[in-house]
Protein backbone atom coordinates (compact mmCIF):
# COMPACT_ATOMS: atom_id res chain seq x y z
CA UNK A 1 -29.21 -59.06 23.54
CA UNK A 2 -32.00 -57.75 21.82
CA UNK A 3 -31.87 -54.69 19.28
CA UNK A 4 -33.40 -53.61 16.41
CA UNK A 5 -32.38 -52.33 12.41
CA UNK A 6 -33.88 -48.67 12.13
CA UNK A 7 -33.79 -46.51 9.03
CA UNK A 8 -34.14 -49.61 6.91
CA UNK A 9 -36.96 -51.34 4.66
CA UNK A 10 -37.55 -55.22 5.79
CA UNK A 11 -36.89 -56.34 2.27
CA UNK A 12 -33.66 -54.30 2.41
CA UNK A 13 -32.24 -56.29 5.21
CA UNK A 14 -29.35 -59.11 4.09
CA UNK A 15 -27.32 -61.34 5.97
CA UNK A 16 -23.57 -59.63 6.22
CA UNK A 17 -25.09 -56.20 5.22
CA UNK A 18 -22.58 -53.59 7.24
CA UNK A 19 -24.33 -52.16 9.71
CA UNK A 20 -23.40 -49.31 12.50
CA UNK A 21 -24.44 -48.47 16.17
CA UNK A 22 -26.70 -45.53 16.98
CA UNK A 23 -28.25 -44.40 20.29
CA UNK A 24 -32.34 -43.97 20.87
CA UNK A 25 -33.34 -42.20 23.97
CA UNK A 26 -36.16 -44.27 26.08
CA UNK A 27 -37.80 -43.79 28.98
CA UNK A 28 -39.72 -40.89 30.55
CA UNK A 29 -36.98 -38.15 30.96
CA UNK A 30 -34.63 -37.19 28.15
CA UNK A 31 -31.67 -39.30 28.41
CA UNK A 32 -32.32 -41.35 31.40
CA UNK A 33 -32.35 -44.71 29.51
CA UNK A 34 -30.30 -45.18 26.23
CA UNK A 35 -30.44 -48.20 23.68
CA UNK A 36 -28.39 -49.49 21.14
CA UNK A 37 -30.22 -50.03 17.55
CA UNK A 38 -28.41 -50.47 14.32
CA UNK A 39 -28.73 -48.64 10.62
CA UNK A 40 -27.50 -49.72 7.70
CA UNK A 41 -23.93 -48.11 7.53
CA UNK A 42 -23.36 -45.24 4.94
């Protein structure tokens, strides 16, 4: 599976760095496709 880290510099990024799930809408119409990216977590 593909995905991708939002909301985060590339020189930020570290292997084992806790991440969580959130949801970007994609597609033409609002809500008709939804994919799974990942932010650092809080």
């Amino acid at each position: 599976m593909m995905t991708e880290v939002v909301e985060c510099e590339e020189g930020a990024l570290r292997v084992g760095m806790g991440l969580e799930v959130a949801f970007r809408e994609a597609g033409e119409g609002a809500g008709e496709v939804v994919v799974p990216v990942f932010r650092p977590r809080a």
